[in-house]
N, C-alpha and C. Protein backbone atom coordinates (compact mmCIF):
# COMPACT_ATOMS: atom_id res chain seq x y z
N UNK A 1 23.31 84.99 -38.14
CA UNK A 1 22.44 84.25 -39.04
C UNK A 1 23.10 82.95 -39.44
N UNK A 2 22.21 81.88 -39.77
CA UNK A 2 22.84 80.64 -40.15
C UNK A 2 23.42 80.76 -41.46
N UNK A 3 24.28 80.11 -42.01
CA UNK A 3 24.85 79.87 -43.00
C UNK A 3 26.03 80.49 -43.41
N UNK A 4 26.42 81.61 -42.41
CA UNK A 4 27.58 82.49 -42.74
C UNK A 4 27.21 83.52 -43.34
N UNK A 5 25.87 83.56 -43.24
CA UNK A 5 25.22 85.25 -43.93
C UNK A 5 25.13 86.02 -42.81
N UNK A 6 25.56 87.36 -42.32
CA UNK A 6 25.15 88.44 -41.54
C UNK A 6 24.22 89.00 -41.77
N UNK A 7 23.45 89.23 -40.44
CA UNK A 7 22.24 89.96 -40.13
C UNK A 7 22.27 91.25 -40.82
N UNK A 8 21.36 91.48 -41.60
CA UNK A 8 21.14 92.96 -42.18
C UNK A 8 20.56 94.11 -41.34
N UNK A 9 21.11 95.38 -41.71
CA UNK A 9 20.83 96.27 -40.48
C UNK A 9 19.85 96.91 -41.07
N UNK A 10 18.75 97.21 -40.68
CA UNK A 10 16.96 98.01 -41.33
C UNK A 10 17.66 99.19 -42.38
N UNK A 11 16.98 99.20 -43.29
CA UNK A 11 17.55 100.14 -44.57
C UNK A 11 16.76 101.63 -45.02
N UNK A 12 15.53 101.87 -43.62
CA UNK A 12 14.87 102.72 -44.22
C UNK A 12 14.89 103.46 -43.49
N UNK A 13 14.92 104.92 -43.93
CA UNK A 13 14.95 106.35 -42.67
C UNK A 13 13.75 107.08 -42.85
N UNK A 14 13.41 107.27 -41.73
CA UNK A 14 12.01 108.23 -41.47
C UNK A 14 12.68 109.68 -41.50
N UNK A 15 11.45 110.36 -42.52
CA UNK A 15 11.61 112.18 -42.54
C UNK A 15 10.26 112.49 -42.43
N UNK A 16 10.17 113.87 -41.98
CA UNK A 16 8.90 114.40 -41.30
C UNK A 16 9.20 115.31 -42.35
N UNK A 17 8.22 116.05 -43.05
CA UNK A 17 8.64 116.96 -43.81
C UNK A 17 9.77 117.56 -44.08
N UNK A 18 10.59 116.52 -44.52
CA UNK A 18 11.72 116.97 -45.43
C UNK A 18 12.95 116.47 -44.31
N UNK A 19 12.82 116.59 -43.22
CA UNK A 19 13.49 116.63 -42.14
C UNK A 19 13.90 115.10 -41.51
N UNK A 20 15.17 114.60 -41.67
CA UNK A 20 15.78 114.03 -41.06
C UNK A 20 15.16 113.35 -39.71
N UNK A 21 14.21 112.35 -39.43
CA UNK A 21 13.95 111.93 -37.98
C UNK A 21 14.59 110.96 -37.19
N UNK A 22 14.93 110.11 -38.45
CA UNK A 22 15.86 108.54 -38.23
C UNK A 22 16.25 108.10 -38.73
N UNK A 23 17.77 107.62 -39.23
CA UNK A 23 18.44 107.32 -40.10
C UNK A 23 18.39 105.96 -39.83
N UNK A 24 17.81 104.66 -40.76
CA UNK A 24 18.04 103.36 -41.01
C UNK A 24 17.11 103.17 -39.55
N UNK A 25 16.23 103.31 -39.40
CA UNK A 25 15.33 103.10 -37.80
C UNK A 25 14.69 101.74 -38.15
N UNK A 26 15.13 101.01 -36.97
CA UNK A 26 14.71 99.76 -36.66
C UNK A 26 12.75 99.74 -36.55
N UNK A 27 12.43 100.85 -36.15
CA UNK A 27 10.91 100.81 -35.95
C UNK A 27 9.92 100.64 -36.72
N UNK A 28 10.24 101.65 -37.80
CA UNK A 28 9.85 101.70 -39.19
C UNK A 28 8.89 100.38 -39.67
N UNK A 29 9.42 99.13 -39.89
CA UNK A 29 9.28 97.99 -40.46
C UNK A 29 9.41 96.62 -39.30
N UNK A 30 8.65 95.82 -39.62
CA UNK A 30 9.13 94.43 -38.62
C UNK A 30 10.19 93.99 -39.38
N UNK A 31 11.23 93.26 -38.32
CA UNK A 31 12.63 92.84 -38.49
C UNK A 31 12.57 91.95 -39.82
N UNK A 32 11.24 91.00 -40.05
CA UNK A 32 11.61 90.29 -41.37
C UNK A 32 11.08 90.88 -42.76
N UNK A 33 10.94 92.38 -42.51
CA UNK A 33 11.36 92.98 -43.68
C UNK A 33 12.44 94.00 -43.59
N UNK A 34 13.33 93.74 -43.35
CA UNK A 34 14.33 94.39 -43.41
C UNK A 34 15.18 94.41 -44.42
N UNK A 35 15.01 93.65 -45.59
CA UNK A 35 15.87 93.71 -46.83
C UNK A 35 15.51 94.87 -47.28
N UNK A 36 14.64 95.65 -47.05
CA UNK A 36 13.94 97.25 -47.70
C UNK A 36 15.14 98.32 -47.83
N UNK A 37 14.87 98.73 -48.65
CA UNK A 37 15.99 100.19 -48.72
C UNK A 37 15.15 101.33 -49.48
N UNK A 38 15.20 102.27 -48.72
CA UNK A 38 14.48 103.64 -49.15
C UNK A 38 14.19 104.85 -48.18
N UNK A 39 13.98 105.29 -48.21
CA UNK A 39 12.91 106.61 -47.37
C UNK A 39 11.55 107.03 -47.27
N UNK A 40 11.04 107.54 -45.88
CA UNK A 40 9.37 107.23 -45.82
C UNK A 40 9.28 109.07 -45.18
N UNK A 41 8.57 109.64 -46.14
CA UNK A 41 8.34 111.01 -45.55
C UNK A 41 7.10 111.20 -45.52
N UNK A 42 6.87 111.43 -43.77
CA UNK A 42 5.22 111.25 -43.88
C UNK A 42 5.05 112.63 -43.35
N UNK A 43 3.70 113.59 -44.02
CA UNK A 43 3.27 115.00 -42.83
C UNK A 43 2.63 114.93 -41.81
N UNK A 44 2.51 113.74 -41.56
CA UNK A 44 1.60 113.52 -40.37
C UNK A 44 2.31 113.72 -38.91
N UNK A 45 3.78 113.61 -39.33
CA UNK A 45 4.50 113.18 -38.15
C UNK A 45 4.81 114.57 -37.55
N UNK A 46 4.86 115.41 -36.03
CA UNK A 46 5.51 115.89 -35.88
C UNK A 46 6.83 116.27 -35.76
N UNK A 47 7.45 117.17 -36.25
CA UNK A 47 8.92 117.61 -35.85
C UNK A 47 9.13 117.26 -34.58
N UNK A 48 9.07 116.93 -33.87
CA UNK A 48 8.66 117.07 -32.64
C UNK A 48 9.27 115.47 -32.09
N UNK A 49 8.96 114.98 -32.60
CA UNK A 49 9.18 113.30 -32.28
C UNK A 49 10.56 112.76 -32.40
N UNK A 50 11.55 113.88 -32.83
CA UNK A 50 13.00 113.22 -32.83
C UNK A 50 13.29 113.42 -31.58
N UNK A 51 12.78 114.09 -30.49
CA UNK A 51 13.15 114.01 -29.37
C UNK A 51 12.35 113.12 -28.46
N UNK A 52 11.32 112.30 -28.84
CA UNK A 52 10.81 111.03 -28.08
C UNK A 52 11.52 110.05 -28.54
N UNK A 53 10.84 108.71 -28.34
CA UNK A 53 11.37 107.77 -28.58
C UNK A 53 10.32 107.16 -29.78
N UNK A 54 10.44 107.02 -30.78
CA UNK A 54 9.38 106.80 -32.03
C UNK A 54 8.91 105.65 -31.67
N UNK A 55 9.23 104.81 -31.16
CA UNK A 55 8.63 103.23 -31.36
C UNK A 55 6.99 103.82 -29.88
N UNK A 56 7.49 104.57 -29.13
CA UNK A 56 6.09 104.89 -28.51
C UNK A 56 5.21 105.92 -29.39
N UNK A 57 5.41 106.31 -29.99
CA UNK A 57 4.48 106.93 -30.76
C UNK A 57 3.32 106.44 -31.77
N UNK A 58 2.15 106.79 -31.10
CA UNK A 58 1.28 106.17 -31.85
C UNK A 58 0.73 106.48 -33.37
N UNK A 59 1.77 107.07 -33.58
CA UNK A 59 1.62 107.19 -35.50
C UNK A 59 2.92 106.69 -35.85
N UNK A 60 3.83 106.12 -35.42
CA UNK A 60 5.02 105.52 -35.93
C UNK A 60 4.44 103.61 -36.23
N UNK A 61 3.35 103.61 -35.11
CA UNK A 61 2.62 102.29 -34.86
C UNK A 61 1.52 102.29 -36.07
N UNK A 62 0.87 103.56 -36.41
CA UNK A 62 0.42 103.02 -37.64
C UNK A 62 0.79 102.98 -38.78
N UNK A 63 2.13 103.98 -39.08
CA UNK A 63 2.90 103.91 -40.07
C UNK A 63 3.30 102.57 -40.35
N UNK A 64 3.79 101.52 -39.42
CA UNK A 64 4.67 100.52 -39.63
C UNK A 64 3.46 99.78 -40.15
N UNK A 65 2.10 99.61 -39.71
CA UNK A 65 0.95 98.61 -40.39
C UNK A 65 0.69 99.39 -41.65
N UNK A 66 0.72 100.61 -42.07
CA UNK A 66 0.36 100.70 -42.90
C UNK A 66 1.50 100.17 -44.24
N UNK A 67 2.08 100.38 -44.10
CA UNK A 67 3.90 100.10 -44.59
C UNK A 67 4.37 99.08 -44.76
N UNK A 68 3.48 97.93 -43.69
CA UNK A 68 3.70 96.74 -44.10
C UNK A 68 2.69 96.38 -45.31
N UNK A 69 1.76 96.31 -44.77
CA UNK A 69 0.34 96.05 -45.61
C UNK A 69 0.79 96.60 -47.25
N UNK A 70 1.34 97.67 -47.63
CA UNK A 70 1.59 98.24 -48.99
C UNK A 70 2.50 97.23 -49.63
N UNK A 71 3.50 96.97 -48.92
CA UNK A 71 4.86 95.96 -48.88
C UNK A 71 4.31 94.56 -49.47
N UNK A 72 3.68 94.12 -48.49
CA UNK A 72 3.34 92.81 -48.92
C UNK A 72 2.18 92.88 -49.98
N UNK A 73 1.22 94.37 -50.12
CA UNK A 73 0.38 94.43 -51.57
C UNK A 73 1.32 94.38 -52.36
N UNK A 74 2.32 94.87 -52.80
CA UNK A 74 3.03 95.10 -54.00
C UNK A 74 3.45 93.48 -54.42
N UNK A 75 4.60 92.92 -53.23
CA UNK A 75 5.13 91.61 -53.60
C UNK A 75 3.76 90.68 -54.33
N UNK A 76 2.64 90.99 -53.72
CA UNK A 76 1.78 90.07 -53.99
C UNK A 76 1.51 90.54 -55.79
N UNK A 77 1.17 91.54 -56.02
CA UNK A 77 1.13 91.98 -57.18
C UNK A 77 2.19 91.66 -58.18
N UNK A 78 3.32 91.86 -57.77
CA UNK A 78 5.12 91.40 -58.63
C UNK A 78 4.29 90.15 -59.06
N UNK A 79 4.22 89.48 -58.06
CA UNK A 79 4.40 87.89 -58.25
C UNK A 79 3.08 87.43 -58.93
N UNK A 80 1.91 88.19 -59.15
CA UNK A 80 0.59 87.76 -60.05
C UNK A 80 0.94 87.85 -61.22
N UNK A 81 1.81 89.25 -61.55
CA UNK A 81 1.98 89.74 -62.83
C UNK A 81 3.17 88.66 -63.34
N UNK A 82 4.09 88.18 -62.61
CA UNK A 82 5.28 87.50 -62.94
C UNK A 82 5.08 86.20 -62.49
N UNK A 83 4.51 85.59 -62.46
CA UNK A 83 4.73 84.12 -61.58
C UNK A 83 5.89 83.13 -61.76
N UNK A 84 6.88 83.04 -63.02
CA UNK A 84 7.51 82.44 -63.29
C UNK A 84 8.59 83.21 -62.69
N UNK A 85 8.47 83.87 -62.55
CA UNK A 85 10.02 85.03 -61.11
C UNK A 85 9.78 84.37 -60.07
N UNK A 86 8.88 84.55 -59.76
CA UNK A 86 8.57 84.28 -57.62
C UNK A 86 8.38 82.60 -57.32
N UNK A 87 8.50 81.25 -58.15
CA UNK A 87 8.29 80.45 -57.58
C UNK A 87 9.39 79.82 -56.88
């Protein structure tokens, strides 16, 4: 990254009911939200999918739109309620 800042590594891990699928998974989120830190436990997902590759899975593909879309509702909300924070 420019300026002498290092690239941040994705901060969020996917669990399938309760269960461990991906620790800090790049798929999860597009790369320019990656300042995120948390955990996403969805039931939709099979157990099943730690042995594919998640980024082909077509509920990992709607997870990430849906996930974004919430992401950028909220910031948008922070910043209505606060405007003198976000300019």
């Amino acid at each position: 990254e420019k300026h002498g800042m290092a690239r941040m590594d994705p901060g969020v891990s996917l669990y399938s009911r309760k269960v461990l699928i991906e620790s800090k998974s790049p798929d999860i989120l597009p790369e320019w939200l990656r300042f995120l830190k948390g955990v996403v436990d969805s039931e939709d997902l099979p157990l099943s999918i730690s042995r594919e590759k998640p980024q082909d899975t077509a509920l990992v593909g709607r997870l990430r739109k849906a996930l974004t879309r919430k992401v950028i509702g909220h910031l948008a909300n922070m910043a209505k309620k606060k405007p003198e924070m976000y300019k």
